[in-house]
PDB file of N, CA and C in Angstrom:
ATOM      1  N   UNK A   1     -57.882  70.873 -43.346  1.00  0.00           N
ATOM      2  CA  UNK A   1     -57.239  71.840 -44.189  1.00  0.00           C
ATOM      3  C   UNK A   1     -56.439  72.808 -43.314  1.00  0.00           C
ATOM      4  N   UNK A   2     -55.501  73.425 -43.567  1.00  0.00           N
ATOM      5  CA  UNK A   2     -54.068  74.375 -42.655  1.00  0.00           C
ATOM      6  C   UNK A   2     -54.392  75.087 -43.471  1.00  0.00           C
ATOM      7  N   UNK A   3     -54.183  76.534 -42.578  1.00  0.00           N
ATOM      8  CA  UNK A   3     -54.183  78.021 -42.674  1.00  0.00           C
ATOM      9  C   UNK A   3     -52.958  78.163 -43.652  1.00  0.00           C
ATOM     10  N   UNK A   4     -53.426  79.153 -44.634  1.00  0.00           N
ATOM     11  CA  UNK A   4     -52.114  79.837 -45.369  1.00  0.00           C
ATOM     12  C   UNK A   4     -51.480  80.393 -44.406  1.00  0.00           C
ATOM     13  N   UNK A   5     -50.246  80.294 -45.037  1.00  0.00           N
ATOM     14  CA  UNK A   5     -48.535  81.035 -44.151  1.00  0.00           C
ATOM     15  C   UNK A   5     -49.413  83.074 -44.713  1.00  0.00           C
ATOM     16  N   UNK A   6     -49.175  83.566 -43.895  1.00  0.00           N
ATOM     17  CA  UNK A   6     -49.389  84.883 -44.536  1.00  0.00           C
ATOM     18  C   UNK A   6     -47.594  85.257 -44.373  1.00  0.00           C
ATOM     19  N   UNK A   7     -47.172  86.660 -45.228  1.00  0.00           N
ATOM     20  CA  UNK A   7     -45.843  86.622 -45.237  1.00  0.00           C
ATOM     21  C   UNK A   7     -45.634  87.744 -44.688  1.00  0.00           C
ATOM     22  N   UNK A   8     -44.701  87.871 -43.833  1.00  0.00           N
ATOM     23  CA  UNK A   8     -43.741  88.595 -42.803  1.00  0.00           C
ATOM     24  C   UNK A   8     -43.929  89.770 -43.657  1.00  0.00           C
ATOM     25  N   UNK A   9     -44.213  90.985 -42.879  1.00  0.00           N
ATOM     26  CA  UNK A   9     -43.930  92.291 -43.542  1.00  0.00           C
ATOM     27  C   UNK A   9     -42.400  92.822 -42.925  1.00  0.00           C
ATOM     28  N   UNK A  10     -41.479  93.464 -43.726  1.00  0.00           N
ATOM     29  CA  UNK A  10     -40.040  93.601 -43.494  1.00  0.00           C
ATOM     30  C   UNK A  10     -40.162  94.545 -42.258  1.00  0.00           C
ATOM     31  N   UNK A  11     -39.397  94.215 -41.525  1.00  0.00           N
ATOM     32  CA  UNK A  11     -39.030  95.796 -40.534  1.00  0.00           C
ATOM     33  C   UNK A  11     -38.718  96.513 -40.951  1.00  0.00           C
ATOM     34  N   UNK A  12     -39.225  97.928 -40.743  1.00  0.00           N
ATOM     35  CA  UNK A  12     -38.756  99.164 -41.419  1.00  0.00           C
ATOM     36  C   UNK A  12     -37.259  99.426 -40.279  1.00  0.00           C
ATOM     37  N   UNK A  13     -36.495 100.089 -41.436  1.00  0.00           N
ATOM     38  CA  UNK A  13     -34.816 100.050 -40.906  1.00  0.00           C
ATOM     39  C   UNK A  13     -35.140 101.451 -40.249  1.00  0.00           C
ATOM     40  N   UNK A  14     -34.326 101.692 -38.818  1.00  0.00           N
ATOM     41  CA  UNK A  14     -34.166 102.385 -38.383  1.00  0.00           C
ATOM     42  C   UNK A  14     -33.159 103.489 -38.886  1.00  0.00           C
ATOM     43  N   UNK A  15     -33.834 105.207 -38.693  1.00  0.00           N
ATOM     44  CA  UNK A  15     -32.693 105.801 -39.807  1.00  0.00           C
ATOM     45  C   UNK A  15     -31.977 106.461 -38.612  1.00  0.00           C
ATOM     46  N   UNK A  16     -30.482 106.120 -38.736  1.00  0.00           N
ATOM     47  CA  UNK A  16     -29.824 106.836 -37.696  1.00  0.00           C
ATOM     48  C   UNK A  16     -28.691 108.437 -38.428  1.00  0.00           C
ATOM     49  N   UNK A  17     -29.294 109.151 -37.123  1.00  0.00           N
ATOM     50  CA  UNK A  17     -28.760 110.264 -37.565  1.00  0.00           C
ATOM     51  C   UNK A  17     -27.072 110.629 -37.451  1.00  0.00           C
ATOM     52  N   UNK A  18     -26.893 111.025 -38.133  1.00  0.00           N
ATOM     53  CA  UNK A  18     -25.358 111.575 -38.460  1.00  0.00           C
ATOM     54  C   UNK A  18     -24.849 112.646 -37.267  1.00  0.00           C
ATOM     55  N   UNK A  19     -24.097 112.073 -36.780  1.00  0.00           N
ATOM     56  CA  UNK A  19     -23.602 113.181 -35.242  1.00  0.00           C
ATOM     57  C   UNK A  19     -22.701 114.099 -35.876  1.00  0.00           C
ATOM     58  N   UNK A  20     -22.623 115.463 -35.424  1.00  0.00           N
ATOM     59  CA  UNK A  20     -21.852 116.930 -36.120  1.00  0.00           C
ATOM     60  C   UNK A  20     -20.566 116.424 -35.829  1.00  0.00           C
ATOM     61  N   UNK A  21     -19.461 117.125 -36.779  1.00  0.00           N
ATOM     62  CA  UNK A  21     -18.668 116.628 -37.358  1.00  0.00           C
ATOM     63  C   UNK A  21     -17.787 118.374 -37.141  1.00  0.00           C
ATOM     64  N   UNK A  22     -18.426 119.264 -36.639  1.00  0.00           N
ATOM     65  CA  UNK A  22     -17.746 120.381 -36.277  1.00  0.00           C
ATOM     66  C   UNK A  22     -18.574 120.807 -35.196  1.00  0.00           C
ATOM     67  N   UNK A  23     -17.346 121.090 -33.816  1.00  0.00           N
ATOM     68  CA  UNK A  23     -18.232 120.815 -32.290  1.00  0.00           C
ATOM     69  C   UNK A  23     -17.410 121.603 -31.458  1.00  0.00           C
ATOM     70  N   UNK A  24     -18.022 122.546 -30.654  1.00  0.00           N
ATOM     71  CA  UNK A  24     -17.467 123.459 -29.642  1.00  0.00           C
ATOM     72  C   UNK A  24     -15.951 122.689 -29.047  1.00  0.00           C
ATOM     73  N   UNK A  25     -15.282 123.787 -29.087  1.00  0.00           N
ATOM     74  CA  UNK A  25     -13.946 123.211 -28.102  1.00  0.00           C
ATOM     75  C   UNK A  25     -13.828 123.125 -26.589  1.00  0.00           C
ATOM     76  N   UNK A  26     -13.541 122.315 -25.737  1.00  0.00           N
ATOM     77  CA  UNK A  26     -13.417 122.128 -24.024  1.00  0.00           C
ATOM     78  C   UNK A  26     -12.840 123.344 -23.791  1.00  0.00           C
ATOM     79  N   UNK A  27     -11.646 123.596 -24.738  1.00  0.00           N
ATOM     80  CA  UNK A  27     -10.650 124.135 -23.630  1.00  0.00           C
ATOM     81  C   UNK A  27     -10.690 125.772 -23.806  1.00  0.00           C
ATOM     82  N   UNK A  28     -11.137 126.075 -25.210  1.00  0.00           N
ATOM     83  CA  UNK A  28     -11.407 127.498 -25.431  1.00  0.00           C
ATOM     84  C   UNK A  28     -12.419 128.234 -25.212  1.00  0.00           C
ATOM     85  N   UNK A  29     -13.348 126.787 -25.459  1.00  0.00           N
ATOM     86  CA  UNK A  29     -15.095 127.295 -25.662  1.00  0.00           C
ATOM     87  C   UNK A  29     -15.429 128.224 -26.859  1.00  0.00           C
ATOM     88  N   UNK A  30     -14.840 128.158 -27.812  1.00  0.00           N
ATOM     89  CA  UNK A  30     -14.982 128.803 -29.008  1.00  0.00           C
ATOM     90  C   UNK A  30     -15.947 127.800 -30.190  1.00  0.00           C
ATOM     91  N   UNK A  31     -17.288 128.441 -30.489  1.00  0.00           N
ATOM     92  CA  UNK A  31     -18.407 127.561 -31.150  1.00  0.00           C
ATOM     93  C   UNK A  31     -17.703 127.045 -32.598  1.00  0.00           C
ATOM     94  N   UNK A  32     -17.865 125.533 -32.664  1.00  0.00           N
ATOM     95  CA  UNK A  32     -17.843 125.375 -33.997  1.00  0.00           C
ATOM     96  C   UNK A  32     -16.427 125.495 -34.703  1.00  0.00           C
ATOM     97  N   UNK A  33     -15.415 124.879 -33.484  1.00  0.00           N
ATOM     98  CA  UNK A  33     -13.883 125.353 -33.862  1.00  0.00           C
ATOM     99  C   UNK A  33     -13.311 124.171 -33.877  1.00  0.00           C
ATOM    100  N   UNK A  34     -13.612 122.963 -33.230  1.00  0.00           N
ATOM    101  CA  UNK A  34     -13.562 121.474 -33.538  1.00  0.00           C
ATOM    102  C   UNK A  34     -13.831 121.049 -34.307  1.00  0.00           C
ATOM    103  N   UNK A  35     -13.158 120.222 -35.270  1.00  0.00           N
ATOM    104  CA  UNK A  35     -13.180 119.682 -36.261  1.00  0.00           C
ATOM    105  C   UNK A  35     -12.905 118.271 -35.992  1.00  0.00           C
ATOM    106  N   UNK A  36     -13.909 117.143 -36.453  1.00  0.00           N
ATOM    107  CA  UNK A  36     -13.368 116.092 -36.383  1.00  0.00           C
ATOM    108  C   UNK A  36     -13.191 114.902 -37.404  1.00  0.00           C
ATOM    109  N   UNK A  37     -12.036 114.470 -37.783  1.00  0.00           N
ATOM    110  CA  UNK A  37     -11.567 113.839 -38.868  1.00  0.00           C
ATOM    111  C   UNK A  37     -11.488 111.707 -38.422  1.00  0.00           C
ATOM    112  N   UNK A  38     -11.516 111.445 -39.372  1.00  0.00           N
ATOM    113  CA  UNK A  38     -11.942 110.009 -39.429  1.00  0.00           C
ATOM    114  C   UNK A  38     -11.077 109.270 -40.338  1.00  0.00           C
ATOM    115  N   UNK A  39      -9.841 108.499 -40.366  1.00  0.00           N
ATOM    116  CA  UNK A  39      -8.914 107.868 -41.042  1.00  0.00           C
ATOM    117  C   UNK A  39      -9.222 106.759 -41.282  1.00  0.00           C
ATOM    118  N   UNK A  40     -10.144 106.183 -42.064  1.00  0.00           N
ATOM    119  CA  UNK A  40     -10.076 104.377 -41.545  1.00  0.00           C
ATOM    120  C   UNK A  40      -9.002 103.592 -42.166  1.00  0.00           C
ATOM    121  N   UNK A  41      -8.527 103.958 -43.064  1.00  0.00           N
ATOM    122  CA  UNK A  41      -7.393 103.411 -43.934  1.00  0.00           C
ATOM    123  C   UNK A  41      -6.582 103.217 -42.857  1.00  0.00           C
ATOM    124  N   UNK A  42      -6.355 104.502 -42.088  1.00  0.00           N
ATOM    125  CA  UNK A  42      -5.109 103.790 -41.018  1.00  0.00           C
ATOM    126  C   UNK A  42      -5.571 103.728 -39.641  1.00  0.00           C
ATOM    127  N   UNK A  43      -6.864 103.487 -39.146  1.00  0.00           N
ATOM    128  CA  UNK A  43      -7.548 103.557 -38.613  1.00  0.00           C
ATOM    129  C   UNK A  43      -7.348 104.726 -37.085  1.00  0.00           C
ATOM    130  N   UNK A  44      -7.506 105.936 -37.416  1.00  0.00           N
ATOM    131  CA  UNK A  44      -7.149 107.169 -36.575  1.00  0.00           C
ATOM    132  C   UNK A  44      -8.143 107.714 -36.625  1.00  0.00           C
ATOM    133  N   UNK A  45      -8.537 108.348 -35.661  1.00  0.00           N
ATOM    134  CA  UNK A  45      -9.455 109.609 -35.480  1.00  0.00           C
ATOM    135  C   UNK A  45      -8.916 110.775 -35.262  1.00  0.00           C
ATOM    136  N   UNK A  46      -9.331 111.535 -35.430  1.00  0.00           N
ATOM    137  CA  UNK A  46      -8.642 112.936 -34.847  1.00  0.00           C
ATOM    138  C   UNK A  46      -9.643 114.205 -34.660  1.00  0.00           C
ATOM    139  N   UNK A  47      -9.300 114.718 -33.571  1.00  0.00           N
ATOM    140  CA  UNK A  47     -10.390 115.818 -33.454  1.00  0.00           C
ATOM    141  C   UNK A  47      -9.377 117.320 -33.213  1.00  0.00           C
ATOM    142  N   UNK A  48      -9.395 118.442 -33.431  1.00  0.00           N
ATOM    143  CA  UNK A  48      -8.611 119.145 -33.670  1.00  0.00           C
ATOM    144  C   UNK A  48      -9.006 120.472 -33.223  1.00  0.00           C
ATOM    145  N   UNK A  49      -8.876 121.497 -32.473  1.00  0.00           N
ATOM    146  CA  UNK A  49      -9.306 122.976 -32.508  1.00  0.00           C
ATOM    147  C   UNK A  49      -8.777 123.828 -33.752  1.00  0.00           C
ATOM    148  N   UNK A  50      -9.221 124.709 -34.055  1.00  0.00           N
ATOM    149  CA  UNK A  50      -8.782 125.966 -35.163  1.00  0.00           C
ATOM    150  C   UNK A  50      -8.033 126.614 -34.650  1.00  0.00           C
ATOM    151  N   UNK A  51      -8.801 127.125 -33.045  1.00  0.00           N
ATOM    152  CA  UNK A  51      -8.635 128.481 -32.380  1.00  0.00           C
ATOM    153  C   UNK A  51      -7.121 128.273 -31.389  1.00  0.00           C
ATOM    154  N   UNK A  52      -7.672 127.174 -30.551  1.00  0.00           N
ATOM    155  CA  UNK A  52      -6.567 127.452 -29.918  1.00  0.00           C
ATOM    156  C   UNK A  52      -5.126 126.091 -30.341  1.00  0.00           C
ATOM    157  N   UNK A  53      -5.474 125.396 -31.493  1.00  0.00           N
ATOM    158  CA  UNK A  53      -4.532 124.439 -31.799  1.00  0.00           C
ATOM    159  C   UNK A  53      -4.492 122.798 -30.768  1.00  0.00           C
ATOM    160  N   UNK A  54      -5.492 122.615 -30.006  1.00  0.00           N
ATOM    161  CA  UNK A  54      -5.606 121.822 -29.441  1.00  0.00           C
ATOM    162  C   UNK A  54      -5.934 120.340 -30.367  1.00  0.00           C
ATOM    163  N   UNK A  55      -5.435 119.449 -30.034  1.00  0.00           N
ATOM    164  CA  UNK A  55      -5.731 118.102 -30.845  1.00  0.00           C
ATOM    165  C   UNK A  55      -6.016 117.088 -29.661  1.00  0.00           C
ATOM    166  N   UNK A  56      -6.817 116.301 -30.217  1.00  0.00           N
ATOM    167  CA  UNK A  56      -6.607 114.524 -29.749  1.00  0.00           C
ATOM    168  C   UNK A  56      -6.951 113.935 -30.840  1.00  0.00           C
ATOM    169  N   UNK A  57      -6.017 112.702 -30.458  1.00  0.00           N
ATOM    170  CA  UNK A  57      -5.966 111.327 -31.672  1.00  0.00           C
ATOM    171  C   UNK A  57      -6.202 110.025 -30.638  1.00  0.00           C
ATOM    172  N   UNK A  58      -7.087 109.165 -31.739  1.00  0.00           N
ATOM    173  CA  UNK A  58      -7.059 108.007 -30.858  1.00  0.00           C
ATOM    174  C   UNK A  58      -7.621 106.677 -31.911  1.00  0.00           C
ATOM    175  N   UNK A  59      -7.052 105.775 -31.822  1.00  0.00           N
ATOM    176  CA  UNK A  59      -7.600 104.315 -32.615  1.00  0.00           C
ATOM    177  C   UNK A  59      -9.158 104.481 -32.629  1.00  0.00           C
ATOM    178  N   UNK A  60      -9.605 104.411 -33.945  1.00  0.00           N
ATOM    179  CA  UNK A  60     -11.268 103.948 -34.136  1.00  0.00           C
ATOM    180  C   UNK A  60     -11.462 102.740 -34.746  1.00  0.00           C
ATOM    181  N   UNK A  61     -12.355 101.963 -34.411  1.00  0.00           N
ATOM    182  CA  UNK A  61     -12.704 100.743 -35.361  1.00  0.00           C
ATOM    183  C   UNK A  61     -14.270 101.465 -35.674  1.00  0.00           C
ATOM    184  N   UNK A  62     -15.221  99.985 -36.267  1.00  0.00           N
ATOM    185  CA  UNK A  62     -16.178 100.542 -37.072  1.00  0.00           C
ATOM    186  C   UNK A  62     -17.828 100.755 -35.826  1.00  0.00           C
ATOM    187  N   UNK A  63     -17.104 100.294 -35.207  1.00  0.00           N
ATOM    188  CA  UNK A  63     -18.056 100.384 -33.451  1.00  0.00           C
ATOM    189  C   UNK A  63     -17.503 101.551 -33.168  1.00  0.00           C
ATOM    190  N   UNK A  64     -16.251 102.271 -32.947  1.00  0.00           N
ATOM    191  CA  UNK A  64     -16.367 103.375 -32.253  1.00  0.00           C
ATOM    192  C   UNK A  64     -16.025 104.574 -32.818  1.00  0.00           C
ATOM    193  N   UNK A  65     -16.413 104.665 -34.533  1.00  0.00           N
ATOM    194  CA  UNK A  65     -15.933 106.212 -35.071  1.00  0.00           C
ATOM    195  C   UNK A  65     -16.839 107.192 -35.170  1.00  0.00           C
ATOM    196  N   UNK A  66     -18.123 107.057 -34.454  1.00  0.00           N
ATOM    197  CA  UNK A  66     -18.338 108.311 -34.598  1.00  0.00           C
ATOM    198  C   UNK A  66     -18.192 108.950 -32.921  1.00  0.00           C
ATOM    199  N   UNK A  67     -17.239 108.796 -31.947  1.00  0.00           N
ATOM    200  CA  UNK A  67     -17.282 109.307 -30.706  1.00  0.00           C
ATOM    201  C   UNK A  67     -15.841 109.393 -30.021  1.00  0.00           C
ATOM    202  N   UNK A  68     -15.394 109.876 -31.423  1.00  0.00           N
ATOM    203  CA  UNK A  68     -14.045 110.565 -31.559  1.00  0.00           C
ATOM    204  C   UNK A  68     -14.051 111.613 -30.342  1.00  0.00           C
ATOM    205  N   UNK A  69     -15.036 112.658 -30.390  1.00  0.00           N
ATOM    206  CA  UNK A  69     -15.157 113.995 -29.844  1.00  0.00           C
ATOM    207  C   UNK A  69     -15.227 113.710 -28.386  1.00  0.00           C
ATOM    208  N   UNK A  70     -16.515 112.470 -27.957  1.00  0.00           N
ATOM    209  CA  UNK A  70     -16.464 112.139 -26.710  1.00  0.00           C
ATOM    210  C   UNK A  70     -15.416 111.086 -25.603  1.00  0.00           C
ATOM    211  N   UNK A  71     -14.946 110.587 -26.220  1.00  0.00           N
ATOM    212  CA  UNK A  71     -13.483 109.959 -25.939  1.00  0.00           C
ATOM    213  C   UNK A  71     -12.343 111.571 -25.877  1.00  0.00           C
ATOM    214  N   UNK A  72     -12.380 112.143 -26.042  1.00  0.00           N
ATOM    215  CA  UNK A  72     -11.809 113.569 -25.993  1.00  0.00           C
ATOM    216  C   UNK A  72     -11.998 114.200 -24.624  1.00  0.00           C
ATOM    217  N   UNK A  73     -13.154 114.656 -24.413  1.00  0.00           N
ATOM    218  CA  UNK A  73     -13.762 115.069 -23.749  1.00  0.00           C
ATOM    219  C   UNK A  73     -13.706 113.796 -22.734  1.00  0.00           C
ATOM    220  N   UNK A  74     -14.042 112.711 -22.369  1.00  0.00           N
ATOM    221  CA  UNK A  74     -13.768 111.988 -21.590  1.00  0.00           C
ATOM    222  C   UNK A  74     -11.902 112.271 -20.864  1.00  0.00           C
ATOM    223  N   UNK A  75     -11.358 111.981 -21.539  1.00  0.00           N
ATOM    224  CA  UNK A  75      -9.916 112.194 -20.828  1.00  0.00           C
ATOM    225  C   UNK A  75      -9.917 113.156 -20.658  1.00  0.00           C
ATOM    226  N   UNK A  76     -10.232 114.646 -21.090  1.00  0.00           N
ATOM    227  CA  UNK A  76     -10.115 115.560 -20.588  1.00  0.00           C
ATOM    228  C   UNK A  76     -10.306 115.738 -18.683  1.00  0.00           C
ATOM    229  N   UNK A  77     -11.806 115.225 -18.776  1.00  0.00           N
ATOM    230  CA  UNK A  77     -12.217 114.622 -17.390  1.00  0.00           C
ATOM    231  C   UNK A  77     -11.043 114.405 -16.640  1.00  0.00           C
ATOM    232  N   UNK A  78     -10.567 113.059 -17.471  1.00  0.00           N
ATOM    233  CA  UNK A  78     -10.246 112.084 -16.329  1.00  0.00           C
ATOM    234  C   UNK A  78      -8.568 112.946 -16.301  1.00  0.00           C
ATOM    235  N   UNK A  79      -7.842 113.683 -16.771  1.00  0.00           N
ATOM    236  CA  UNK A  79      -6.614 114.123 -16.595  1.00  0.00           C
ATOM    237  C   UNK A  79      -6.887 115.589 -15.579  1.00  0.00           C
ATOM    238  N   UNK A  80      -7.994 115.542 -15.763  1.00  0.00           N
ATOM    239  CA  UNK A  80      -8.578 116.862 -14.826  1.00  0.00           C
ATOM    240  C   UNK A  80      -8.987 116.538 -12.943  1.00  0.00           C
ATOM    241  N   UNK A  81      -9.107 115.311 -13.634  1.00  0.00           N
ATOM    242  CA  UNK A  81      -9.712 114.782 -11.734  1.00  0.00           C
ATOM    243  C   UNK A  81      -8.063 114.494 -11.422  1.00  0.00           C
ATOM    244  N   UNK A  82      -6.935 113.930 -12.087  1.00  0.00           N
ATOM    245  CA  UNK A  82      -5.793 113.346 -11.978  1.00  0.00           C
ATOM    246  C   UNK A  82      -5.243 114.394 -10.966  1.00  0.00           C
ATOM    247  N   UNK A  83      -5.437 115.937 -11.842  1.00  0.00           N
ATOM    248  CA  UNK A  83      -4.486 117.103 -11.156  1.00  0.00           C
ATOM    249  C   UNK A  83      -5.690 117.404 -10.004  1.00  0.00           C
ATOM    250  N   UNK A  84      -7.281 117.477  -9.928  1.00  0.00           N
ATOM    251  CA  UNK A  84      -7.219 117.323  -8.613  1.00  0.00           C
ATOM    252  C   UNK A  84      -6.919 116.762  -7.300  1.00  0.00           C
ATOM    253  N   UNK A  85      -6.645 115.733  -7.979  1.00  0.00           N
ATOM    254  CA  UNK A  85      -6.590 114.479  -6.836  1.00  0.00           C
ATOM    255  C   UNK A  85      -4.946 114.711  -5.883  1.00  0.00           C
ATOM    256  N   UNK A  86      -3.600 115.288  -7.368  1.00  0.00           N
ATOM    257  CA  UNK A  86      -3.012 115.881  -6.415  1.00  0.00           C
ATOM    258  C   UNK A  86      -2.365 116.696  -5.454  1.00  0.00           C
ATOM    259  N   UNK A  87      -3.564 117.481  -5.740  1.00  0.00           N
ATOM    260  CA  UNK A  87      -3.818 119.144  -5.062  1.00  0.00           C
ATOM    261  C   UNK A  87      -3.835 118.671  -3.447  1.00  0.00           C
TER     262      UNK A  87
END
């Protein structure tokens, strides 16, 4: 005689949290003055200051829209090491 199949209990879904959607600015440092917007229709991101009018835009697909802000902040970096480099 064979053992009953016992049945798979489901994996519980992992709940992922929602990253802020209004986020300190690099260049002013003014709290909560970034705003960041999400186009998928035409697939754009955009992250924006209040204070001092600063923007970046950049292509999102469905892998990379919520890190609008850090793709921002990344080039910031890297246009920042650019002008050290030719100091």
């Amino acid at each position: 005689m064979g053992k009953r199949k016992s049945r798979a209990k489901p994996t519980p879904k992992k709940r992922m949290d929602k990253l802020d959607t209004v986020i300190s600015c690099p260049f002013c440092n003014h709290g909560t003055s970034v705003e960041c917007r999400l186009d998928m229709k035409n697939l754009i991101g955009e992250a924006s200051c209040r204070i001092c009018q600063e923007s970046f835009s950049t292509v999102v697909t469905a892998l990379t829209e919520p890190t609008v802000y850090s793709e921002w902040i990344d080039e910031c970096e890297r246009v920042n090491n650019l002008e050290d480099d030719e100091d």
